[in-house]
Protein backbone atom coordinates (compact mmCIF):
# COMPACT_ATOMS: atom_id res chain seq x y z
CA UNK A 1 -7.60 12.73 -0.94
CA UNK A 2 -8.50 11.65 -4.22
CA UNK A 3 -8.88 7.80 -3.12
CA UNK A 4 -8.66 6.84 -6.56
CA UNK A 5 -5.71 8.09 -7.50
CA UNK A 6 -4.02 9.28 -4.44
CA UNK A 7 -2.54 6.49 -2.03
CA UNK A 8 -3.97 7.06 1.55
CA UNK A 9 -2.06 7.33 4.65
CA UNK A 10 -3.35 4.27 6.45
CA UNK A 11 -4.72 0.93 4.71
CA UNK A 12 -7.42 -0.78 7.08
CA UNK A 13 -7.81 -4.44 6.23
CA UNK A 14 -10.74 -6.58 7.98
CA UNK A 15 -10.60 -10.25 6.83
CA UNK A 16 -14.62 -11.41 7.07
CA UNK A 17 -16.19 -14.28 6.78
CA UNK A 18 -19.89 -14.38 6.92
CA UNK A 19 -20.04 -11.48 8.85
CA UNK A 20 -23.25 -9.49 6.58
CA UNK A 21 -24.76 -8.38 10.14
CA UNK A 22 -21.50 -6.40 11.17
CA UNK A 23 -19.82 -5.06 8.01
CA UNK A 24 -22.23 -1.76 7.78
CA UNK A 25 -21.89 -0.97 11.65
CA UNK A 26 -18.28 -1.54 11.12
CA UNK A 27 -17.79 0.78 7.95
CA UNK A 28 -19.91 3.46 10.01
CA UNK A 29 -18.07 3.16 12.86
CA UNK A 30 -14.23 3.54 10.76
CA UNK A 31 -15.87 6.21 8.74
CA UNK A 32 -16.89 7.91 12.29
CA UNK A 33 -13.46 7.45 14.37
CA UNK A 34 -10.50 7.13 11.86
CA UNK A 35 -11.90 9.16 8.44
CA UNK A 36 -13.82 11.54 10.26
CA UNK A 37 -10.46 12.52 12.79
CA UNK A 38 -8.82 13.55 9.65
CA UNK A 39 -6.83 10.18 8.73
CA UNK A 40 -6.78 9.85 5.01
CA UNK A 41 -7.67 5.81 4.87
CA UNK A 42 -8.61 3.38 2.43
CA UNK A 43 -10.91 0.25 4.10
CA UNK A 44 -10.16 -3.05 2.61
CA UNK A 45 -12.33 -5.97 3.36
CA UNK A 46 -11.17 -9.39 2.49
CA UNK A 47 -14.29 -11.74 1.30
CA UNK A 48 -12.57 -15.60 2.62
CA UNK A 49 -15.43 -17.45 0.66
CA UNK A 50 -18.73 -16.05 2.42
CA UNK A 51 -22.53 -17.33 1.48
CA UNK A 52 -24.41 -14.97 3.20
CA UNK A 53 -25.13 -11.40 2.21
CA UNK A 54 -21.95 -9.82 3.41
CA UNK A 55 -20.91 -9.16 0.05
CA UNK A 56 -24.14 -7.73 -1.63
CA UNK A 57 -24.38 -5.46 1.47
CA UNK A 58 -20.41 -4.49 1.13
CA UNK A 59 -21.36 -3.75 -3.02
CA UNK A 60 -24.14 -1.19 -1.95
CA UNK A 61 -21.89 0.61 0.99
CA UNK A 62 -19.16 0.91 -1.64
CA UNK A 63 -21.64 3.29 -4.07
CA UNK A 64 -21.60 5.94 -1.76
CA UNK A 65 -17.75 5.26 -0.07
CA UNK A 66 -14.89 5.37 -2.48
CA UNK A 67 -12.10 4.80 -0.25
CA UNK A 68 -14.27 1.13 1.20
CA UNK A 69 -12.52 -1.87 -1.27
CA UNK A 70 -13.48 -5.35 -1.53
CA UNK A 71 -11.46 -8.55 -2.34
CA UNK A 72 -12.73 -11.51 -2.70
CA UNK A 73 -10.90 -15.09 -2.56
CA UNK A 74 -12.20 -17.98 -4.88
CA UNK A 75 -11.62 -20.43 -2.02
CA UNK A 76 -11.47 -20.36 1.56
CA UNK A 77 -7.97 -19.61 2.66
CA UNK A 78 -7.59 -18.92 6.12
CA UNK A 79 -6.75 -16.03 8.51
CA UNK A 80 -2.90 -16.34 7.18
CA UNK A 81 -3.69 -15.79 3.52
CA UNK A 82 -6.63 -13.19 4.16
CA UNK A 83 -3.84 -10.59 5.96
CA UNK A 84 -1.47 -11.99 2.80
CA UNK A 85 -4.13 -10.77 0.32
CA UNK A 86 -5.31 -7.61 1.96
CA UNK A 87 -1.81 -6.76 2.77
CA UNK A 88 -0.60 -6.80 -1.18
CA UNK A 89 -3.85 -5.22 -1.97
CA UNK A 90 -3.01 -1.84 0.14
CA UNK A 91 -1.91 1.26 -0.78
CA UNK A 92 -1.29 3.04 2.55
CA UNK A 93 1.87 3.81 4.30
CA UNK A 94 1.14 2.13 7.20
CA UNK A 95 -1.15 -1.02 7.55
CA UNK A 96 -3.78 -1.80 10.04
CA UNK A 97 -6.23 -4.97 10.99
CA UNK A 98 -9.19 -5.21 12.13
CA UNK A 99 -11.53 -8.10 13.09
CA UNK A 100 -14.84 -7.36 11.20
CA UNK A 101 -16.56 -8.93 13.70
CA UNK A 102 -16.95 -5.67 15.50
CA UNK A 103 -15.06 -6.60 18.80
CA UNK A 104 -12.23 -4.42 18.04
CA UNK A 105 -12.63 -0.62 17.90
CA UNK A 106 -11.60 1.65 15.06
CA UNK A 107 -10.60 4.56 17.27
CA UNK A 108 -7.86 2.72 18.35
CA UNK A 109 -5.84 2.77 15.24
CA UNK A 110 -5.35 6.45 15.67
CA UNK A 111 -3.72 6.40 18.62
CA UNK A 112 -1.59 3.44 17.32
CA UNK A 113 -0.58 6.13 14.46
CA UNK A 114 0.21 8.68 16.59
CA UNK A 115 2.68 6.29 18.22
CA UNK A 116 4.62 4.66 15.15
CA UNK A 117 4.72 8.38 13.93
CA UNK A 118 6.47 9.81 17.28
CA UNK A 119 9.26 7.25 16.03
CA UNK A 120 8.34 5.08 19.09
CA UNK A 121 7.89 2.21 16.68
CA UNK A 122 7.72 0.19 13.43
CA UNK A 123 4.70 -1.86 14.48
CA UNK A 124 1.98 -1.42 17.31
CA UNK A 125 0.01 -4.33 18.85
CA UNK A 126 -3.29 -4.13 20.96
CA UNK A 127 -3.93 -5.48 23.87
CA UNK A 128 -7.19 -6.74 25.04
CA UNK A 129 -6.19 -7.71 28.44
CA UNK A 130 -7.95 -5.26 30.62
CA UNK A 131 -11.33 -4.93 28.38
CA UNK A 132 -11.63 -8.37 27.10
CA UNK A 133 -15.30 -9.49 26.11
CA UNK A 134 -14.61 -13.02 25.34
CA UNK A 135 -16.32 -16.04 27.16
CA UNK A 136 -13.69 -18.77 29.53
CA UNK A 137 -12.91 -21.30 26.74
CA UNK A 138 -11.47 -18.49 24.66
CA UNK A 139 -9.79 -16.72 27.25
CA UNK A 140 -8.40 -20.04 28.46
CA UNK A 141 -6.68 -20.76 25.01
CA UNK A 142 -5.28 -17.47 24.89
CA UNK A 143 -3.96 -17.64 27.78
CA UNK A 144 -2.32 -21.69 27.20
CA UNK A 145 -1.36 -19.79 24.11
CA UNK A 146 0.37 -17.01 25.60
CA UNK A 147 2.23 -19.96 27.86
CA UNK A 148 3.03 -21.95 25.14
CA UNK A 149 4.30 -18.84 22.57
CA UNK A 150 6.68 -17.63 26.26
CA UNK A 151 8.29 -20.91 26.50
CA UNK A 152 8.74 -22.20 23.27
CA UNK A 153 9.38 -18.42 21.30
CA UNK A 154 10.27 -16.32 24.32
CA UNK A 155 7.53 -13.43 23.10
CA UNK A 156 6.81 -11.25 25.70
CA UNK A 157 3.79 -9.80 23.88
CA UNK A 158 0.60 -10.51 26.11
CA UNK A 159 -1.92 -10.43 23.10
CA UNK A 160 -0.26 -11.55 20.03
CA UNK A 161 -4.10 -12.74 18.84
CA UNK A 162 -5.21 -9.50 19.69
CA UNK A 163 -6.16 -8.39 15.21
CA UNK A 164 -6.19 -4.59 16.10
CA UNK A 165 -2.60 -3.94 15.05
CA UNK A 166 -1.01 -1.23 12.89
CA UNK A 167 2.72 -1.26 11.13
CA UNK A 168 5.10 0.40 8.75
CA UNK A 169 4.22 -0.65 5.43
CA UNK A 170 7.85 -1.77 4.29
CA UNK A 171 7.64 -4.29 7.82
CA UNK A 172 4.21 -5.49 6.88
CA UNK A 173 5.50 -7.15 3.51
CA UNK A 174 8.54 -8.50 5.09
CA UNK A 175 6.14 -10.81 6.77
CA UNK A 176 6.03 -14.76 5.22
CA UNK A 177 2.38 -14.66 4.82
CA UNK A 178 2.30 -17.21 2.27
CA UNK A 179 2.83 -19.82 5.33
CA UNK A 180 -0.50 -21.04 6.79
CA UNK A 181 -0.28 -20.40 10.76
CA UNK A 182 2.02 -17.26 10.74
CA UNK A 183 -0.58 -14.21 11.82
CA UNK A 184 -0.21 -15.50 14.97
CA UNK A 185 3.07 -14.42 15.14
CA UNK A 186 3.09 -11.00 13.68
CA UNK A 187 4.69 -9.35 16.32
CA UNK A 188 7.27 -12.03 17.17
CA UNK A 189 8.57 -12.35 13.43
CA UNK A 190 8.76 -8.86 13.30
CA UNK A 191 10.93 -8.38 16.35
CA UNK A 192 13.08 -10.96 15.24
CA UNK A 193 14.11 -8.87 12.21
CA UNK A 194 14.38 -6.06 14.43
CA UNK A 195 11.77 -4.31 14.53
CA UNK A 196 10.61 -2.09 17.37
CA UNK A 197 6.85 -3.48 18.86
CA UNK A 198 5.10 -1.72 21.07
CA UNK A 199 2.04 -2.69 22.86
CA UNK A 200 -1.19 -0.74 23.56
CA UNK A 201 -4.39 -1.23 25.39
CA UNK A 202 -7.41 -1.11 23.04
CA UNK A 203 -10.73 -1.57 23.55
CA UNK A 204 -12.74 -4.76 23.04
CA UNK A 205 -16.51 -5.49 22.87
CA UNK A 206 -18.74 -8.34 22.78
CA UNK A 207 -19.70 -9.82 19.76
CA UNK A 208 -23.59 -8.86 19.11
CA UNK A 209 -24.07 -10.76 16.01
CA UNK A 210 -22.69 -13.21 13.70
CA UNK A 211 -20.86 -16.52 15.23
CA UNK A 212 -17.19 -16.74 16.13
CA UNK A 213 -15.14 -19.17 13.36
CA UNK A 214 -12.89 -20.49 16.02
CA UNK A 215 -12.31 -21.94 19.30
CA UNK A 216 -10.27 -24.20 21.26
CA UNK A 217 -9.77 -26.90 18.81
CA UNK A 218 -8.95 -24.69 15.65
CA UNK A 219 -7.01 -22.26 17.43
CA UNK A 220 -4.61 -24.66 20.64
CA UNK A 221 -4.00 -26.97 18.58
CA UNK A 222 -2.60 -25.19 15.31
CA UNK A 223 -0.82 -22.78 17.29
CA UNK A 224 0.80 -25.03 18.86
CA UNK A 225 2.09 -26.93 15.54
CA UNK A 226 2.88 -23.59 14.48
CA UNK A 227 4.35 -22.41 17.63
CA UNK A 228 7.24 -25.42 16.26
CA UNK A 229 7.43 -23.92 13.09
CA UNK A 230 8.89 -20.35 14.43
CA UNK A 231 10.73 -21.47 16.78
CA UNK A 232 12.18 -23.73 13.21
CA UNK A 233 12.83 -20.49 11.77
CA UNK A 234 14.57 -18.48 14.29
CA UNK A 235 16.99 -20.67 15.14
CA UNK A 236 17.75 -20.58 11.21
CA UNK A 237 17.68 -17.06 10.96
CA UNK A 238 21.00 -15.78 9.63
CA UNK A 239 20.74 -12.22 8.32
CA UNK A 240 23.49 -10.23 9.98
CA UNK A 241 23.35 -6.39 10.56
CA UNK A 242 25.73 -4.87 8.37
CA UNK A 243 27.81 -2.32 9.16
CA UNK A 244 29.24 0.07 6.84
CA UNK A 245 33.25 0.78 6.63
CA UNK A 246 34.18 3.87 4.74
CA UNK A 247 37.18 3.90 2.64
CA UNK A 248 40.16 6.74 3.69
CA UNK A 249 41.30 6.97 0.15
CA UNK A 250 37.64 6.36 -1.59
CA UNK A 251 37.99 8.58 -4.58
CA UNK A 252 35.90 11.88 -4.33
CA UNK A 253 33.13 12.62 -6.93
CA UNK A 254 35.06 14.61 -10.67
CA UNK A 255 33.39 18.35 -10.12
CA UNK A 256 32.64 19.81 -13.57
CA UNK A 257 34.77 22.71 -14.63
CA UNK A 258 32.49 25.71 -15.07
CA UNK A 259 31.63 26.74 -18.22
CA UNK A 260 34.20 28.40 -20.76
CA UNK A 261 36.84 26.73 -18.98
């Protein structure tokens, strides 16, 4: 693959925010599990406003690695309007996240190809349930989440916070990005235009260096103003299927005489 000219098969976008301790493990480890396995990839990272040296160190990993992007924002703009920006930025025919934090693992985004290409699914989210690395207070408000998200929503999916994801491109940008709040509910807004979601175990790993952006106050609290918000606009959701009714007396298509005729 050319990756300047020639649009990859997969578009991996890590939204990072201070992060200049993890970004070169994590380009090493993408480069080892998803480039190296024969995926053509492009890796897009998504600068939300950073003043450490993530992005100097991102400038000098990109002289040696055409198909590694960066995009910077001017201002901060949240987890919602990092996917939103990475997501329009891509090129690939199906879309991936990644937390750059290095929790998640690259190698799972093969195996999530493997299964939107057997026709299993439009979308595949992980699930961090049996591996997860996370201390009580943020397991707690993923789990009051996952309460919350059942009741209000009724989604089913276990780890809808879970970033390693992967999806058809054409289902990625039918998400409403531009509202704050909605990449928590990737996987629910999806479904409710019918898409087909599976879920996967993936891997997850302790964070080694860096400090987490959010816990129980920036994350229960929002999500549950947003979980209002989606439920808002699925009770106002009113795009039918359509089905199509041929015509018995549709006129055929005129056949051209043959020549001389």
């Amino acid at each position: 693959m050319n990756a300047a000219t020639d649009p990859p098969l997969m578009s991996i976008i890590l939204p990072a925010l201070n992060e200049q301790d993890n970004v070169q493990p994590m380009v090493e480890e993408i480069e080892e599990k998803v480039l190296s396995q024969g995926v053509s990839a492009e890796v897009i990272f998504v600068d939300d406003g950073s003043t450490d040296e993530m992005v100097p160190r991102l400038r000098e990993l990109m002289k040696t690695r055409p198909w590694l992007r960066l995009v910077r924002h001017q201002k901060r703009g949240g987890p919602t309007a990092e996917m939103l920006t990475g997501f329009r930025q891509a090129r690939g025919q199906y879309l991936g996240t990644l937390d750059a934090d290095r929790q998640n693992d690259p190698g799972d985004l093969v195996k999530m190809l493997q299964i939107i290409q057997s026709g299993e699914a439009d979308m595949v989210q992980g699930d961090r349930s049996a591996h997860r690395r996370d201390n009580w207070v943020r397991r707690m408000s993923s789990w009051v989440g996952r309460k919350t998200r059942a009741l209000l929503l009724r989604d089913t999916v276990r780890d809808t916070a879970c970033a390693a994801r992967l999806m058809k491109r054409e289902r990625a940008l039918q998400l409403p990005l531009h509202l704050r709040g909605m990449h928590r509910f990737v996987a629910a807004y999806l479904r409710m235009l019918g898409a087909k979601v599976a879920e996967m175990p993936v891997n997850h790993r302790p964070r080694v260096a860096g400090k987490a952006k959010f816990g129980i106050w920036n994350r229960a609290l929002p999500g549950l103003r947003d979980c209002f918000a989606v439920r808002w606009m699925k009770k106002r959701y009113c795009v039918p299927p359509i089905m199509d009714e041929p015509r018995a007396d549709a006129a055929q298509p005129a056949i051209a005489p043959p020549d001389g005729e």
